[in-house]
N, C-alpha and C. Protein backbone atom coordinates (compact mmCIF):
# COMPACT_ATOMS: atom_id res chain seq x y z
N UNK A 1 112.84 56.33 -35.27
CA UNK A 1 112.01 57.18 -34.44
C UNK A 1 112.63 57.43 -33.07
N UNK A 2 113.56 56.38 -32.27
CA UNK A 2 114.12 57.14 -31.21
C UNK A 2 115.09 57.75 -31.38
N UNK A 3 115.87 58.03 -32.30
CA UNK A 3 116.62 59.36 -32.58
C UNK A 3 115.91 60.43 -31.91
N UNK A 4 114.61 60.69 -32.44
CA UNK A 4 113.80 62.06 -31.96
C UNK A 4 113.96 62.28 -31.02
N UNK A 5 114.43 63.46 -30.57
CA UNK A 5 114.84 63.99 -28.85
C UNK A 5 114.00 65.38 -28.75
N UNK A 6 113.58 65.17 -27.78
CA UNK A 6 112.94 66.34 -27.40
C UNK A 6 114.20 68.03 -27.07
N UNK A 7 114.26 69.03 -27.89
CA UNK A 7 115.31 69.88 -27.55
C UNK A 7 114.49 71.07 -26.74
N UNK A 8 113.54 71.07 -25.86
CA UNK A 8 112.57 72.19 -25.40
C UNK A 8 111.89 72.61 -26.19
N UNK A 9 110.81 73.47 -25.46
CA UNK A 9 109.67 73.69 -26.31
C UNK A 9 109.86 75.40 -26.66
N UNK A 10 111.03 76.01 -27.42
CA UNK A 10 111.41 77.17 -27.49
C UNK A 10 110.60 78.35 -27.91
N UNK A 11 109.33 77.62 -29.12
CA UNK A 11 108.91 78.77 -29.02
C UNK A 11 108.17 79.26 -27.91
N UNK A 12 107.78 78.08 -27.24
CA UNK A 12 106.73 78.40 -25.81
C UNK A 12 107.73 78.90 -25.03
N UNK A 13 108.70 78.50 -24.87
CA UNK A 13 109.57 79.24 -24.25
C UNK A 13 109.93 81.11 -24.42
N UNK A 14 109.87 80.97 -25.65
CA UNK A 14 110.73 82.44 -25.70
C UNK A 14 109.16 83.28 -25.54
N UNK A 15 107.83 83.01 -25.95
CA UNK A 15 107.15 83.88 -25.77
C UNK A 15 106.37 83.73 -23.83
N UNK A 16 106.86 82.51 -23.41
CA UNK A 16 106.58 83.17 -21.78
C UNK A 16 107.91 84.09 -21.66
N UNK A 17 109.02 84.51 -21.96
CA UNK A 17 110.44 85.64 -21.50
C UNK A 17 109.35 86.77 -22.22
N UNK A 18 109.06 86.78 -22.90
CA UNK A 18 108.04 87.83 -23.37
C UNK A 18 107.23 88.52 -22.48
N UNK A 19 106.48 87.26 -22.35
CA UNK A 19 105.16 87.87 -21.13
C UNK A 19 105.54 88.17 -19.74
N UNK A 20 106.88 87.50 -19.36
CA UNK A 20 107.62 88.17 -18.20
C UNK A 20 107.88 89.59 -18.61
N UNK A 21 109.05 89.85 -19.58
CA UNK A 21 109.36 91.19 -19.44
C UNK A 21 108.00 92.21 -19.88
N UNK A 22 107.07 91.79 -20.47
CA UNK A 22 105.74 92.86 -20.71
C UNK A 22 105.29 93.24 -19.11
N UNK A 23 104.93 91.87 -18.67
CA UNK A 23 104.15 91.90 -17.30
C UNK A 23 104.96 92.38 -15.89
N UNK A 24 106.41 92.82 -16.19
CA UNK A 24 107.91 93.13 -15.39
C UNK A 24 108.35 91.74 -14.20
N UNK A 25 107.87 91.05 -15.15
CA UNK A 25 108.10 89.76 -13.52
C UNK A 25 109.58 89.62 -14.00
N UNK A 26 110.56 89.56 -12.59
CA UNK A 26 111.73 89.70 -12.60
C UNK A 26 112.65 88.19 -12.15
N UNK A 27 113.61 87.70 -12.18
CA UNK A 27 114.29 86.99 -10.91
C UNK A 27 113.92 85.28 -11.39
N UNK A 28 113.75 85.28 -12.60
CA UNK A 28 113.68 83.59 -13.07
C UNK A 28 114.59 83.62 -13.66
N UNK A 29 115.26 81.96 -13.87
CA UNK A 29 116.55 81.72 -14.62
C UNK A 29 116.00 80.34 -15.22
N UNK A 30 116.63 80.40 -16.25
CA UNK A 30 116.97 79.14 -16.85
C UNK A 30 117.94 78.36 -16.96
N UNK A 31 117.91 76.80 -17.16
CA UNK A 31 118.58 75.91 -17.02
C UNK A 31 119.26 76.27 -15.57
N UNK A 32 118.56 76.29 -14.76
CA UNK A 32 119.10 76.35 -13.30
C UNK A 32 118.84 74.95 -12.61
N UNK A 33 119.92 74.52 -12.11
CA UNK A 33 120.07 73.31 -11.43
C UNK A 33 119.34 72.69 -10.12
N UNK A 34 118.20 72.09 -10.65
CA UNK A 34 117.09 71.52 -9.55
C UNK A 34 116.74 70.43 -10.56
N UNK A 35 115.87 69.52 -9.87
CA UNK A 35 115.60 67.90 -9.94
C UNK A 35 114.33 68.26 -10.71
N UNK A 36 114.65 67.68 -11.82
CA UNK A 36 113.33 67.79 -13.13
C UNK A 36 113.65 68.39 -14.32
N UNK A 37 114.54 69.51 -14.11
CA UNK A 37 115.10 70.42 -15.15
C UNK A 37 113.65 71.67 -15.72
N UNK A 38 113.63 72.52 -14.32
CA UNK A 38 111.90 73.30 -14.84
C UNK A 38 112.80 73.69 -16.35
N UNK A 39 111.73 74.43 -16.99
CA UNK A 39 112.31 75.99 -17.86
C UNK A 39 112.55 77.09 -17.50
N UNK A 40 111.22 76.96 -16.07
CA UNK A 40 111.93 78.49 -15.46
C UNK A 40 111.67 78.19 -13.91
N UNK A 41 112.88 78.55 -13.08
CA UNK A 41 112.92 78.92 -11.68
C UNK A 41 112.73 80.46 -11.15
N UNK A 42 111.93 80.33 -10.47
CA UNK A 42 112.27 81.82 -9.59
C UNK A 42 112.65 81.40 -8.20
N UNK A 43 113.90 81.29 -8.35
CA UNK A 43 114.63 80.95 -6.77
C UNK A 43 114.32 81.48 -5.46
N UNK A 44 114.30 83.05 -5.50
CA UNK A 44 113.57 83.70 -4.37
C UNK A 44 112.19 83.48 -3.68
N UNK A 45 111.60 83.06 -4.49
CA UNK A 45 109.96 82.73 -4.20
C UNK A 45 109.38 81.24 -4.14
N UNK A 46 111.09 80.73 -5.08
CA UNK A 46 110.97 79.33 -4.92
C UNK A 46 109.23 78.86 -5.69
N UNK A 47 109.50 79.45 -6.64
CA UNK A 47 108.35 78.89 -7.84
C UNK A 47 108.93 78.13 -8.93
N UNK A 48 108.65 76.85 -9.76
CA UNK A 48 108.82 76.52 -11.10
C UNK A 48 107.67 76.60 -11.92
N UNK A 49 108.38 76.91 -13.07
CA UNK A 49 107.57 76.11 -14.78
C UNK A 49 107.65 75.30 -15.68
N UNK A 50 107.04 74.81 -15.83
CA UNK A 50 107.14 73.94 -16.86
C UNK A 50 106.34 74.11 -17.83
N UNK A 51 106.93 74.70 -19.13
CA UNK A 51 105.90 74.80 -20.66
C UNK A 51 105.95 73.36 -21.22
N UNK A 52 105.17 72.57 -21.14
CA UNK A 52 105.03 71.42 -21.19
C UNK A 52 104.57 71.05 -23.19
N UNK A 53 105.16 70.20 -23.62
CA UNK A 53 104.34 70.24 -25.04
C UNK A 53 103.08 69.48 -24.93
N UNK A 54 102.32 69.35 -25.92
CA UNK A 54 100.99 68.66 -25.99
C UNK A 54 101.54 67.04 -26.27
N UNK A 55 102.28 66.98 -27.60
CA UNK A 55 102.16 65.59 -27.65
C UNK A 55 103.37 64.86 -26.66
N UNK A 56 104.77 65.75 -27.13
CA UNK A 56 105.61 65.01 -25.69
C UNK A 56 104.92 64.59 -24.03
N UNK A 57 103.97 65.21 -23.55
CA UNK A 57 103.74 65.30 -22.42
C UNK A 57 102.24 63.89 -21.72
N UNK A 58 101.49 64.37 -23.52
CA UNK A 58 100.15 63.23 -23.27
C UNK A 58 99.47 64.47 -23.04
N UNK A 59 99.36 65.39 -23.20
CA UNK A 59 98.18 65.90 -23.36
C UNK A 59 96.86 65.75 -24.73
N UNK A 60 95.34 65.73 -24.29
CA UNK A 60 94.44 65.22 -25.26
C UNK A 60 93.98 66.18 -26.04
N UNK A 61 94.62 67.52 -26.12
CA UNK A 61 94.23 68.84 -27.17
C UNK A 61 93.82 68.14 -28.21
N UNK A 62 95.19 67.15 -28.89
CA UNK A 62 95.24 67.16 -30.47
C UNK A 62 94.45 65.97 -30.51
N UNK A 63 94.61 65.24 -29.96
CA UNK A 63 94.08 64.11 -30.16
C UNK A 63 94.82 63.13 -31.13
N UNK A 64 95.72 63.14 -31.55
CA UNK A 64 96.93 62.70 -32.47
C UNK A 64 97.93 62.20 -31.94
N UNK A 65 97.91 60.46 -32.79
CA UNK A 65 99.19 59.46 -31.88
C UNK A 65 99.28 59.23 -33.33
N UNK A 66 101.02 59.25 -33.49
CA UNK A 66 101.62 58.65 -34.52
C UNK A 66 100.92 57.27 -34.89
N UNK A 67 101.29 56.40 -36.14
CA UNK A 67 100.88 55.47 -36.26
C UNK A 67 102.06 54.95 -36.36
N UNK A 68 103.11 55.63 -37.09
CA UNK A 68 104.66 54.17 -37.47
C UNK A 68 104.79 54.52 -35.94
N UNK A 69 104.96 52.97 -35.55
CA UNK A 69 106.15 52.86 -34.05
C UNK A 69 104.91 53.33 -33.40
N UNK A 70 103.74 53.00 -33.07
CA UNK A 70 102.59 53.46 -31.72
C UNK A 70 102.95 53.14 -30.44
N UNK A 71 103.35 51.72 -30.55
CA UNK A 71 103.64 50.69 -29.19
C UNK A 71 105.33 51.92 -28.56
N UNK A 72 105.75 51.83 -29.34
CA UNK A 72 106.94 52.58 -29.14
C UNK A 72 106.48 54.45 -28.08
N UNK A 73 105.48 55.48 -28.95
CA UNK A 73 105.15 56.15 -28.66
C UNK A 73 104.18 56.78 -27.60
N UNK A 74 103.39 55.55 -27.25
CA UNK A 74 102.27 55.38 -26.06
C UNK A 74 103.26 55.26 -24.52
N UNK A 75 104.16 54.23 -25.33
CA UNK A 75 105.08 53.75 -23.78
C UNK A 75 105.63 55.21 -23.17
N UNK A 76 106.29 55.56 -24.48
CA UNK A 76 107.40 56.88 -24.21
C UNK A 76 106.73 58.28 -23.65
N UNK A 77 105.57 58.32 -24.00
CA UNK A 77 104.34 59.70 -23.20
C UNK A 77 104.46 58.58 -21.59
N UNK A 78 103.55 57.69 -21.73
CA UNK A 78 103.52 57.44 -20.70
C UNK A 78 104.41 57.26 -19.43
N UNK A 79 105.81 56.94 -19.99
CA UNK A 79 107.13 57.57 -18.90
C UNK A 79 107.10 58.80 -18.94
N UNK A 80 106.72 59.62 -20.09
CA UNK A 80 106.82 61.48 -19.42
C UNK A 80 105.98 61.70 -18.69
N UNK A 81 105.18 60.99 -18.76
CA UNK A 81 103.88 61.65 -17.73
C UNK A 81 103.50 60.78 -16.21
N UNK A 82 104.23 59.60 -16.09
CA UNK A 82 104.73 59.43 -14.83
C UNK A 82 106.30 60.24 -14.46
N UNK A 83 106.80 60.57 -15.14
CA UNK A 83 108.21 61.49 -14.47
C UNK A 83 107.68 62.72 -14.24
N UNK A 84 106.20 63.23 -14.91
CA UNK A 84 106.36 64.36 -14.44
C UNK A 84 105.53 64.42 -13.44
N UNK A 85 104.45 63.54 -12.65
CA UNK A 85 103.89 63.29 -11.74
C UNK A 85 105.32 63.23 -10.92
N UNK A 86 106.05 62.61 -10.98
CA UNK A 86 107.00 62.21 -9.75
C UNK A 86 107.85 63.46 -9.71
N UNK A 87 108.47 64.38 -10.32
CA UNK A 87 109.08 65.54 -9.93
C UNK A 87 107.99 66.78 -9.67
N UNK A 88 106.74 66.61 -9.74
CA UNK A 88 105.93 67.49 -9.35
C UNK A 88 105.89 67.42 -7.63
N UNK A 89 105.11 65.79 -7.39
CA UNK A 89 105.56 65.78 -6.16
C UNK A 89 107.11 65.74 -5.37
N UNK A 90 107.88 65.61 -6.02
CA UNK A 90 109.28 65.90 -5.20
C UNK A 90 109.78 67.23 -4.98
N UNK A 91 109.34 68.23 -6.23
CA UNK A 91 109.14 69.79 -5.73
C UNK A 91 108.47 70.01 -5.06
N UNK A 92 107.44 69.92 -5.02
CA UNK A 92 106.29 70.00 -3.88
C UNK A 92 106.19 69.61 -2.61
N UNK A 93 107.06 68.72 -2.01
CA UNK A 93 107.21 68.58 -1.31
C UNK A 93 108.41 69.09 -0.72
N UNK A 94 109.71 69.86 -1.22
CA UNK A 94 110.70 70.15 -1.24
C UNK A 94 110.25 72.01 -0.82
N UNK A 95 109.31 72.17 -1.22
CA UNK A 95 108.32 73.65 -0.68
C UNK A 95 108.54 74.42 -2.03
N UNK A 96 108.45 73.67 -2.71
CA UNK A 96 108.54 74.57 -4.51
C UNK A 96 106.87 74.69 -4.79
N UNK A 97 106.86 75.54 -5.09
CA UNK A 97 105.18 76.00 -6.18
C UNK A 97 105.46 75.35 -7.30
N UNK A 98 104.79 74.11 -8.11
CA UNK A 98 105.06 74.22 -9.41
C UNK A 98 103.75 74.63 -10.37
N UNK A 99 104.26 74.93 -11.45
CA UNK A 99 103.32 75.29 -12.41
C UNK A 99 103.55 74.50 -13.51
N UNK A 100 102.47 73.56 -14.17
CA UNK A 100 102.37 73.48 -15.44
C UNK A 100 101.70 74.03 -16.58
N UNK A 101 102.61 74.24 -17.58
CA UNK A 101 101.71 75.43 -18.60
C UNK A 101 101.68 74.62 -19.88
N UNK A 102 100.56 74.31 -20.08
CA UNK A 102 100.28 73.52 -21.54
C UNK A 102 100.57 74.32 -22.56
N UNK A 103 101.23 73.79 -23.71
CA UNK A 103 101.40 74.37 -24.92
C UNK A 103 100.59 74.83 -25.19
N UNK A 104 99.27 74.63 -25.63
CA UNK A 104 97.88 74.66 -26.31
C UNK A 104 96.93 75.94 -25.52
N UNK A 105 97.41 75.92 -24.12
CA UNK A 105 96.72 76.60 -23.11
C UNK A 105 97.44 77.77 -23.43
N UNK A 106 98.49 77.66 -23.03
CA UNK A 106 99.75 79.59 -23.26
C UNK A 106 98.74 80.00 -24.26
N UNK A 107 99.28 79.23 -25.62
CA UNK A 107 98.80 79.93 -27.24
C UNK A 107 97.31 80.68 -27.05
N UNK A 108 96.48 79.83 -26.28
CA UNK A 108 94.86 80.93 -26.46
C UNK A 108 95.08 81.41 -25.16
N UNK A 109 95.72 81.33 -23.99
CA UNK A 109 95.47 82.35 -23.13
C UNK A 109 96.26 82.96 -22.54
N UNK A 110 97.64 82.78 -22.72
CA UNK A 110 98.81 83.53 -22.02
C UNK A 110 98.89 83.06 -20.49
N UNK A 111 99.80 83.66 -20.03
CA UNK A 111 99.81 83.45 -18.88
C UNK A 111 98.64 82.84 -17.52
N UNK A 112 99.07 81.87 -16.93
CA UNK A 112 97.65 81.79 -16.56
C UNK A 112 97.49 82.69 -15.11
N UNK A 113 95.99 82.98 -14.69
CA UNK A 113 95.86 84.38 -14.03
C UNK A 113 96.38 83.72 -12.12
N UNK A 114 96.40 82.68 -12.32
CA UNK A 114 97.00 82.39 -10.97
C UNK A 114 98.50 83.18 -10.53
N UNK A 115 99.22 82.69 -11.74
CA UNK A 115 100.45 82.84 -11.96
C UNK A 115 100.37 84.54 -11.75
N UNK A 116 100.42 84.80 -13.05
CA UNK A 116 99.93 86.65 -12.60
C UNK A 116 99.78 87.17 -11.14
N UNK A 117 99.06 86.67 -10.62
CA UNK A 117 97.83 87.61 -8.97
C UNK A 117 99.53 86.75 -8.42
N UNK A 118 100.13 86.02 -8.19
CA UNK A 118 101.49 85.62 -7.30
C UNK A 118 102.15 86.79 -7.84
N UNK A 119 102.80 86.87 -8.81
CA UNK A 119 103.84 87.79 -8.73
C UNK A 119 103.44 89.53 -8.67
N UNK A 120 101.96 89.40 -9.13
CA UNK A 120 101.31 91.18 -9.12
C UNK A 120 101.33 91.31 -7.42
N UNK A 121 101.39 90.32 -6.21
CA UNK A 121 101.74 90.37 -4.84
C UNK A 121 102.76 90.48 -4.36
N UNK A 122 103.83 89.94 -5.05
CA UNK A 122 105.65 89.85 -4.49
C UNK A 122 106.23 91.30 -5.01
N UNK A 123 106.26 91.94 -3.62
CA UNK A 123 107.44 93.26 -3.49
C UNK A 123 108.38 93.50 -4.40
């Protein structure tokens, strides 16, 4: 079971490049070099994202914990979800916007409308 590596969450990925180019939001990159590794930077505005998965992350959508290897799997959320408390605040304090976008959340609602009303404002 620790073989399993997390390789990104692509399809969440490729359908937020979607909802960028529908919605024309311009000027994010990927795999761009900052502390956390977002999915997406917008350098100019100095915003991140993070499409976060449900079970890598500890989110309670599914409600579903492996059973082979539990002790193993509880520990391993629970370091993702103190690392991602700790690079939230180190962007954040660094003057980054971050955003987290739940897997579960994108799928029924797309983009969330915060996100939207920021960039429907930037020139």
């Amino acid at each position: 079971m620790r073989a399993v590596k997390s390789r990104g969450n692509k399809s969440t990925e490729l359908k937020l490049i979607e909802l960028f180019k529908k919605h024309g939001i311009k000027g994010w990159r990927r795999n761009y070099k900052l502390f956390g590794k977002p999915d997406f930077v917008f350098p100019k505005v100095r915003i991140v994202i993070f499409a976060d998965g449900c079970f890598w992350h500890g989110h309670d959508c599914r409600n579903t914990k492996p059973k082979d290897n539990a002790e193993y799997w509880e520990k391993k959320i629970q370091r993702n979800r103190k690392r991602d408390a700790q690079v939230t605040e180190r962007l954040t304090s660094k003057g980054w916007l971050v955003f987290r976008i739940w897997e579960c959340d994108f799928k029924k609602r797309g983009l969330p409308k915060e996100l939207l009303d920021i960039f429907c404002s930037v020139p």
